[in-house]
C-alpha atoms as a PDB file:
ATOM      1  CA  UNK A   1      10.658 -12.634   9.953  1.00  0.00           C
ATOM      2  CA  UNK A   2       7.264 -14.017   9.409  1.00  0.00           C
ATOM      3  CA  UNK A   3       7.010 -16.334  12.463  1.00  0.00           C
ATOM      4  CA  UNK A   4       8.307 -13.241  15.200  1.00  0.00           C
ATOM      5  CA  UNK A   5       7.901  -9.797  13.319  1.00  0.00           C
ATOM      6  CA  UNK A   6       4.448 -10.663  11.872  1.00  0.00           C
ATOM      7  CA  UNK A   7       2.245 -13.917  13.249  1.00  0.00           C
ATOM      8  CA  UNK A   8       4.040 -13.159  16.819  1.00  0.00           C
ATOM      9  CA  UNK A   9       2.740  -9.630  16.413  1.00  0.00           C
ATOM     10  CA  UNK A  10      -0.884 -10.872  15.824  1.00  0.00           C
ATOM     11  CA  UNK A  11      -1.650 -11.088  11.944  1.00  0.00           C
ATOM     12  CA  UNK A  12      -3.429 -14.392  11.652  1.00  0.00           C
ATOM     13  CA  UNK A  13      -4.646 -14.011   8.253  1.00  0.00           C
ATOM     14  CA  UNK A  14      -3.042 -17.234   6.541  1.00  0.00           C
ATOM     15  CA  UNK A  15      -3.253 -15.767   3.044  1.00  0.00           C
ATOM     16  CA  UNK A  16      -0.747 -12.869   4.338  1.00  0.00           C
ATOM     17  CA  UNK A  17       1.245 -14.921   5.999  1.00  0.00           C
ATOM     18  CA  UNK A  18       2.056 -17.309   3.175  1.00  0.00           C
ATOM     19  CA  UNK A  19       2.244 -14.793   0.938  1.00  0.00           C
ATOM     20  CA  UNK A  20       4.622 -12.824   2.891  1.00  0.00           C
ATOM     21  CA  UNK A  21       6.813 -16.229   3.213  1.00  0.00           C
ATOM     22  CA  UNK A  22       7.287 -16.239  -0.482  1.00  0.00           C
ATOM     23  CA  UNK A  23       8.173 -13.283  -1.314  1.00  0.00           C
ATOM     24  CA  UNK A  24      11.962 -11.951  -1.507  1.00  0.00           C
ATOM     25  CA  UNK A  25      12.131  -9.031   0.170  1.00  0.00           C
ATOM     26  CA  UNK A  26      15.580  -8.337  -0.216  1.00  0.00           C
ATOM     27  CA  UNK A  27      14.503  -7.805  -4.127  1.00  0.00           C
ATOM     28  CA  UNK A  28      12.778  -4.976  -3.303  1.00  0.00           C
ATOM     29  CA  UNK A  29      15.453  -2.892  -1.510  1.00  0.00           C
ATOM     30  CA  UNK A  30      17.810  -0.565  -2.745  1.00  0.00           C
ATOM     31  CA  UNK A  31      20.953  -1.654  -3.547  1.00  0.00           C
ATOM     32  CA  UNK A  32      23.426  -2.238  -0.540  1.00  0.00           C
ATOM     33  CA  UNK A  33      20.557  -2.683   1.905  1.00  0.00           C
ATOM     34  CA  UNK A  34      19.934  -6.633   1.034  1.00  0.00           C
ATOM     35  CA  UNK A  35      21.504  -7.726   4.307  1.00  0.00           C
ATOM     36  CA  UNK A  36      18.799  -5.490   6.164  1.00  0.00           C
ATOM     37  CA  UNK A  37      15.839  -6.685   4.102  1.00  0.00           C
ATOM     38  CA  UNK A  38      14.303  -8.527   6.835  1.00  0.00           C
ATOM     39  CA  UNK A  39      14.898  -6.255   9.541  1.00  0.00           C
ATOM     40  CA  UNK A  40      11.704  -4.784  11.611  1.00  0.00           C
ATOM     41  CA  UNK A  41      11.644  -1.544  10.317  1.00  0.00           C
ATOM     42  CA  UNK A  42      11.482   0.549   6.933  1.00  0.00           C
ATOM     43  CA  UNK A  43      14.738   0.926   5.023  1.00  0.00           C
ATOM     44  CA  UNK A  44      15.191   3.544   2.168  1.00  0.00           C
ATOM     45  CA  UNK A  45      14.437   3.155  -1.338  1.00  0.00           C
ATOM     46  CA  UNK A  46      15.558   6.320  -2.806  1.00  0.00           C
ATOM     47  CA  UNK A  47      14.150   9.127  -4.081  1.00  0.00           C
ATOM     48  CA  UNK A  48      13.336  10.253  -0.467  1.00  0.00           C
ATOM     49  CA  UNK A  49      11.044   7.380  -0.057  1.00  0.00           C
ATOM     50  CA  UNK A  50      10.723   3.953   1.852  1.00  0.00           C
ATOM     51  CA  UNK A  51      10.126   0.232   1.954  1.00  0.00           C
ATOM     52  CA  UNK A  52       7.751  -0.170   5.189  1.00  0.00           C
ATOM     53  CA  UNK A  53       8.746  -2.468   7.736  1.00  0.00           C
ATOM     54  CA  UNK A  54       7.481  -5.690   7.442  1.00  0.00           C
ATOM     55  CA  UNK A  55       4.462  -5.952   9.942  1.00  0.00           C
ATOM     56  CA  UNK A  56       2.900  -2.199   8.747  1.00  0.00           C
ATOM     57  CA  UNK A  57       2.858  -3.858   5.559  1.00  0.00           C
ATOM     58  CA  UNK A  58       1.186  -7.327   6.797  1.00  0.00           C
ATOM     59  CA  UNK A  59      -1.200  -4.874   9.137  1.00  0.00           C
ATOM     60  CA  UNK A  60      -2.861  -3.245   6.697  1.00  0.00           C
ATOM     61  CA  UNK A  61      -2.929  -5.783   4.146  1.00  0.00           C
ATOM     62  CA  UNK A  62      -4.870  -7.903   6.725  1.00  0.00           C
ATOM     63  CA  UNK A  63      -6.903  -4.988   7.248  1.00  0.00           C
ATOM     64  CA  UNK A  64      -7.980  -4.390   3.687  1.00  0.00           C
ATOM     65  CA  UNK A  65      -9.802  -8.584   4.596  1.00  0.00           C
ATOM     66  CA  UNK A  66      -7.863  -8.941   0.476  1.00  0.00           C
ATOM     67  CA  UNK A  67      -9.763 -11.992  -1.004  1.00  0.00           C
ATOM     68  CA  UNK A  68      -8.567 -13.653  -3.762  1.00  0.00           C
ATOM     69  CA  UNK A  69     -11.565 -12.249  -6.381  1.00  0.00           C
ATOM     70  CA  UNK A  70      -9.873  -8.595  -5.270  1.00  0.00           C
ATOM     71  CA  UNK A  71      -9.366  -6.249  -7.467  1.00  0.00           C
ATOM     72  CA  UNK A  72      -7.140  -4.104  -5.395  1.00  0.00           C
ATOM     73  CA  UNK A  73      -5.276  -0.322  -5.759  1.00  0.00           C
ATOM     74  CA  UNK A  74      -2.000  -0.101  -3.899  1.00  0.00           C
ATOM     75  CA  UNK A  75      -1.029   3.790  -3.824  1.00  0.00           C
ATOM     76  CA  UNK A  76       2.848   4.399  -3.143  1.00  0.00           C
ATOM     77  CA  UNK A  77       4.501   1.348  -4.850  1.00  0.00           C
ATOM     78  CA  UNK A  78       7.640   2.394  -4.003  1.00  0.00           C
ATOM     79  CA  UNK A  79       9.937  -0.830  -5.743  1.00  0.00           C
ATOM     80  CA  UNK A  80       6.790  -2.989  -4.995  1.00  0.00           C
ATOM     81  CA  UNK A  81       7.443  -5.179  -1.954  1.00  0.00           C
ATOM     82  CA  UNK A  82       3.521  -4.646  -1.123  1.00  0.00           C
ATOM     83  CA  UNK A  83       2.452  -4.968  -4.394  1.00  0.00           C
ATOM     84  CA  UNK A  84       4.085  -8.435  -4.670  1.00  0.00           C
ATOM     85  CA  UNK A  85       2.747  -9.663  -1.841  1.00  0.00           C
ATOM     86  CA  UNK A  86      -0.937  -8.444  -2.647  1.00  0.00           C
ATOM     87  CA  UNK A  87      -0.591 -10.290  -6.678  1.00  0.00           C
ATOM     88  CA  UNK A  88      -0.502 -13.353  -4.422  1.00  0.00           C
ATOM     89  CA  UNK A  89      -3.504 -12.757  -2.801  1.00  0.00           C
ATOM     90  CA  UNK A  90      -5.602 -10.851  -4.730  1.00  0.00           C
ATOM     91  CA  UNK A  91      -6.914 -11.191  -8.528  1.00  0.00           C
ATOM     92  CA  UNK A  92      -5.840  -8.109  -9.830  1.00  0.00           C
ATOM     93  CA  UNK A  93      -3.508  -5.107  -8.400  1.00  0.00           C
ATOM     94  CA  UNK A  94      -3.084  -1.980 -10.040  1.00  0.00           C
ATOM     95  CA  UNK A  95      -0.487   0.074  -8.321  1.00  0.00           C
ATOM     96  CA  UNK A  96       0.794   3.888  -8.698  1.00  0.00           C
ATOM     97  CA  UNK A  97       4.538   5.352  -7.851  1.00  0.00           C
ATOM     98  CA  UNK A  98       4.605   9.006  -8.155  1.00  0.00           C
ATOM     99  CA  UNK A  99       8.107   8.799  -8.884  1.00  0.00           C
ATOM    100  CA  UNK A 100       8.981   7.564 -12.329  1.00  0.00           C
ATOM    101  CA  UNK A 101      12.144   5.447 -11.677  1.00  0.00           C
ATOM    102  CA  UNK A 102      10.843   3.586  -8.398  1.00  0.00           C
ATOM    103  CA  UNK A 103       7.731   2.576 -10.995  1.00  0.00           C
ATOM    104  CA  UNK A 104      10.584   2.008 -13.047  1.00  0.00           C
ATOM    105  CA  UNK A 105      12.596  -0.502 -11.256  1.00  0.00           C
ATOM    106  CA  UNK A 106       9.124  -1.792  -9.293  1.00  0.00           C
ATOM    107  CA  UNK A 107       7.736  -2.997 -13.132  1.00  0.00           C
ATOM    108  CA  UNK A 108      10.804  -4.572 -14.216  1.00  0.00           C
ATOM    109  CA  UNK A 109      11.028  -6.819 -10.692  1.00  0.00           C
ATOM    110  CA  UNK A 110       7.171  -7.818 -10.763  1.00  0.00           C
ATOM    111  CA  UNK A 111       7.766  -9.023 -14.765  1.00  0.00           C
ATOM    112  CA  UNK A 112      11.146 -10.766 -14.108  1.00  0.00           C
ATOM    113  CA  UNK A 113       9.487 -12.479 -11.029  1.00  0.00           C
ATOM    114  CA  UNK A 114       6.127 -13.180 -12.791  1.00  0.00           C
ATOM    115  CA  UNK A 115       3.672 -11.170 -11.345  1.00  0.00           C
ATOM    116  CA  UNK A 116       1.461 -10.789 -14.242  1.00  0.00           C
ATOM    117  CA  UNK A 117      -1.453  -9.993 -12.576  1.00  0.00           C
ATOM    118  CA  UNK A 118      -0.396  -6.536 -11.940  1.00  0.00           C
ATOM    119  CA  UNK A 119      -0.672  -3.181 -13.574  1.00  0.00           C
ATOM    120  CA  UNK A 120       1.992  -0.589 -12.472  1.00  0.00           C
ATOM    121  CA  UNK A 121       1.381   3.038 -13.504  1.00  0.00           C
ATOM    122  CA  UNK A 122       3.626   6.437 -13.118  1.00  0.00           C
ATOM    123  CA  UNK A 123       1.067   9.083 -11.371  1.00  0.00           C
ATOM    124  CA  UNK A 124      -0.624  11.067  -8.605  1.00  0.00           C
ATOM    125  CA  UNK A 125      -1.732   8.545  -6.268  1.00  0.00           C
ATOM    126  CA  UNK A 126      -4.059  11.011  -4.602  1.00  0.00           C
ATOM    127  CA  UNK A 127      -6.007  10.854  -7.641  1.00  0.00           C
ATOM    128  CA  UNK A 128      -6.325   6.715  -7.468  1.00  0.00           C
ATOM    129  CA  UNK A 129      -6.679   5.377 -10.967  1.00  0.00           C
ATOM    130  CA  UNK A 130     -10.178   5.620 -12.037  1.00  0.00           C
ATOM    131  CA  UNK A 131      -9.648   4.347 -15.277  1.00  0.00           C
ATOM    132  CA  UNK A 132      -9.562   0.910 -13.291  1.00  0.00           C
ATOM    133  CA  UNK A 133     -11.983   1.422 -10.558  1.00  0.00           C
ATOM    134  CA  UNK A 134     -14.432   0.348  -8.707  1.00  0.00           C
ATOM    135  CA  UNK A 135     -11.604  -1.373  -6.683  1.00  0.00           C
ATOM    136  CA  UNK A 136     -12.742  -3.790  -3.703  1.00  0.00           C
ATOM    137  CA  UNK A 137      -9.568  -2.554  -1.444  1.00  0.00           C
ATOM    138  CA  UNK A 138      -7.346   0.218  -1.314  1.00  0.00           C
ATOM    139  CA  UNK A 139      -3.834   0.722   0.314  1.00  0.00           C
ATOM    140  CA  UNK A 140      -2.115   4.046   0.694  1.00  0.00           C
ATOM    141  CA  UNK A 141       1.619   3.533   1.685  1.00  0.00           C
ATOM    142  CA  UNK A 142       1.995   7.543   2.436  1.00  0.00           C
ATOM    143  CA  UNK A 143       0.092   9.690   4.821  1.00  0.00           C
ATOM    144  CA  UNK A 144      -1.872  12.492   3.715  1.00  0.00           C
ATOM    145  CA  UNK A 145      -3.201  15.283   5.276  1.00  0.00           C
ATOM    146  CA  UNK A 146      -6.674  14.156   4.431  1.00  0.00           C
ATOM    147  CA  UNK A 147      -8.413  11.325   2.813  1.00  0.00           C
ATOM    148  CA  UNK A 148      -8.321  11.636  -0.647  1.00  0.00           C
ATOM    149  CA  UNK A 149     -12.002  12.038  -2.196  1.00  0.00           C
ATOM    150  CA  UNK A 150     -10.807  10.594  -5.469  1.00  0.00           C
ATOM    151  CA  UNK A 151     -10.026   7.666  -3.396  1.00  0.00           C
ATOM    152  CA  UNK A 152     -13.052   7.083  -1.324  1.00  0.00           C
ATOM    153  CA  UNK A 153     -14.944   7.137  -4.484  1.00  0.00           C
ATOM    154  CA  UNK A 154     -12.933   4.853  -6.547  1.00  0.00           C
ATOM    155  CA  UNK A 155     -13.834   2.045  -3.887  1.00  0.00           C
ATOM    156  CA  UNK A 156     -16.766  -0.474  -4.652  1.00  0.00           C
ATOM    157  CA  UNK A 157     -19.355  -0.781  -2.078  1.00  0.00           C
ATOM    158  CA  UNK A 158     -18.472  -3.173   1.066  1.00  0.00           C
ATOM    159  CA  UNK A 159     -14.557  -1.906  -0.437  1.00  0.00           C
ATOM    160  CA  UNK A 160     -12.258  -0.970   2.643  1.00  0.00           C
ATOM    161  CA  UNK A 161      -9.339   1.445   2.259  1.00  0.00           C
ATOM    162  CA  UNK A 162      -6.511   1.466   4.513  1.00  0.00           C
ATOM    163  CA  UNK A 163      -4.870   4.949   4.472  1.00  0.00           C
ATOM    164  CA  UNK A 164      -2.155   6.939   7.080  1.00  0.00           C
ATOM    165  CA  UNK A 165      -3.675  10.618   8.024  1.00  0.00           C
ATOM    166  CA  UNK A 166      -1.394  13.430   9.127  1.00  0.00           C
ATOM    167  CA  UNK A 167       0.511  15.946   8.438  1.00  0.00           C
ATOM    168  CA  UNK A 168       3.975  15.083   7.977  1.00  0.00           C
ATOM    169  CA  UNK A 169       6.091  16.526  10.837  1.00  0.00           C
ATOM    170  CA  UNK A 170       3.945  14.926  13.513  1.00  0.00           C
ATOM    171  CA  UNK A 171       2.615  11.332  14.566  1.00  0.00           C
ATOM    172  CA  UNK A 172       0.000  10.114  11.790  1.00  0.00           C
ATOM    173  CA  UNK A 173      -3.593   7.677  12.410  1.00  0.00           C
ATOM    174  CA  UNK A 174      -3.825   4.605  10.337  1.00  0.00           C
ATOM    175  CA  UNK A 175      -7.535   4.615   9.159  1.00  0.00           C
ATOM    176  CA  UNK A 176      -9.752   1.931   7.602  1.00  0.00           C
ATOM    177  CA  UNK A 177     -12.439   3.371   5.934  1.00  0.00           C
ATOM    178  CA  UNK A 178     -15.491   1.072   4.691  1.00  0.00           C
ATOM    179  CA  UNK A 179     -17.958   2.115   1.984  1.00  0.00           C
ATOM    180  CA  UNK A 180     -21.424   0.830   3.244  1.00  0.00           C
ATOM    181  CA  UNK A 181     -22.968   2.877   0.424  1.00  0.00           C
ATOM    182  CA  UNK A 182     -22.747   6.112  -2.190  1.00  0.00           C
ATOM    183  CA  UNK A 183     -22.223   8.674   0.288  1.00  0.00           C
ATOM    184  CA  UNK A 184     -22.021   6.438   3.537  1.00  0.00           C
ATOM    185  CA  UNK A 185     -18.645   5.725   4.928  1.00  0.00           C
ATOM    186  CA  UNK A 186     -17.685   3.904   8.548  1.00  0.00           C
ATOM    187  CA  UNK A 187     -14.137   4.833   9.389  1.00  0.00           C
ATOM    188  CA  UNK A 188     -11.997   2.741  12.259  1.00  0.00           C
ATOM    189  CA  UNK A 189      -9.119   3.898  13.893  1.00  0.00           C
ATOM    190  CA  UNK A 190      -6.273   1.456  13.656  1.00  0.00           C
ATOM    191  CA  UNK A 191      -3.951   3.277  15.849  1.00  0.00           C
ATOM    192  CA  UNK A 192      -0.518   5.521  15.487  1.00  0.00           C
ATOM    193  CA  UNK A 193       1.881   5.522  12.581  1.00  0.00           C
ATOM    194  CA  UNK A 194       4.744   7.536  10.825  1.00  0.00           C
ATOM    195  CA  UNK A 195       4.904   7.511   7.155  1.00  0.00           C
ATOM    196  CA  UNK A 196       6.122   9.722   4.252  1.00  0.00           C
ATOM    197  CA  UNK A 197       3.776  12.162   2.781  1.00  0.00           C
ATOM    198  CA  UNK A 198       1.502  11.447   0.261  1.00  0.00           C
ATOM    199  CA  UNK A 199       2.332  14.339  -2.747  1.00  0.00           C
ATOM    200  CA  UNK A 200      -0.588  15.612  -4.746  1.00  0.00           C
ATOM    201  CA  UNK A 201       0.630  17.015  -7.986  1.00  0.00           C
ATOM    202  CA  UNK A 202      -2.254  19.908  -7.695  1.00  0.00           C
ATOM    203  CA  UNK A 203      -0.328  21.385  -4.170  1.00  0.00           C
ATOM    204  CA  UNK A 204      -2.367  22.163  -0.993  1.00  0.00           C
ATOM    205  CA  UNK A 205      -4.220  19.804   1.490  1.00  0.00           C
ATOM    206  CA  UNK A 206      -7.442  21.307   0.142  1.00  0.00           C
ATOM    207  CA  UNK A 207      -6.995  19.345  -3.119  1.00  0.00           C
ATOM    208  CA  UNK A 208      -7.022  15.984  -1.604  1.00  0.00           C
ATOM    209  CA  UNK A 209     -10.696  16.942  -1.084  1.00  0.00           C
END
């Protein structure tokens, strides 16, 4: 998987790539799906949601440039494939799963496998986690219709977000936005992608705002 889905692809970023060779992915499946874990493409994790195919998650982790002083925010946890492979990299990861059995399950994998550098919260990841923040990356595994403001201003100066933007029933823009300083962002277009929708608790695209 690593050697042709990922480094054959283009991510050269050798933290990612060892990281991504360590970690079991077919842990982080649902159940019955194991012998498709390292297939090139998302597979379903219940609740209406996904595990993102291998290289989207290596892309934007090597986009986030995750050093190992990080303290990073992974939004979307889903069972926590991403957020394993970001403990091994980073210093700290706090993660949030809207949905409270995928954080669930994701907690109780990261503890029996010994990711203890990770805190895994049930919540609105539109809203970030503030209580944690500044945070020197961020990583949004579901598109939303906007950027978040909560999000660009949990992010540390020089921090880089990685977030989908869409709306849901059409093609979506991967977008790396850098904070440079309080109110001055550069944002890079990383190119097309289709993900599930980011769900704000509050309702309307307005309150991503």
């Amino acid at each position: 998987m690593v050697e042709k889905q990922i480094a054959g692809r283009g991510i050269r970023d050798p933290a990612v790539l060892e990281a991504m060779r360590r970690i079991p992915r077919e842990l982080f499946v649902e159940k019955g799906f194991e012998m498709f874990a390292y297939n090139d493409c998302p597979l379903p994790i219940g609740k209406g949601q996904t595990i993102s195919q291998p290289y989207m998650v290596a892309l934007m982790i090597e986009a986030a440039e995750v050093k190992p002083d990080d303290t990073v925010l992974e939004v979307g946890a889903g069972l926590g494939y991403a957020v394993a492979i970001l403990s091994r990299i980073a210093a700290h990861v706090v993660a949030v799963e809207r949905h409270a059995s995928l954080a669930a399950g994701a907690a109780e994998r990261l503890h029996r496998l010994g990711y203890d550098n990770v805190d895994l919260h049930c919540g609105d990841g539109s809203r970030g986690w503030p209580e944690a923040a500044p945070f020197d990356a961020i990583l949004v595994s579901a598109a939303a219709p906007v950027v978040p403001q909560a999000l660009k201003e949990q992010l540390a100066t020089g921090g880089r977000l990685i977030i989908p933007v869409g709306p849901e029933e059409s093609r979506q823009t991967l977008l790396k936005i850098l904070r440079k300083g309080p109110d001055d962002f550069a944002t890079q277009n990383l190119g097309a992608v289709i993900f599930v929708p980011l769900i704000s608790e509050r309702g309307g695209s307005e309150d991503y705002r």
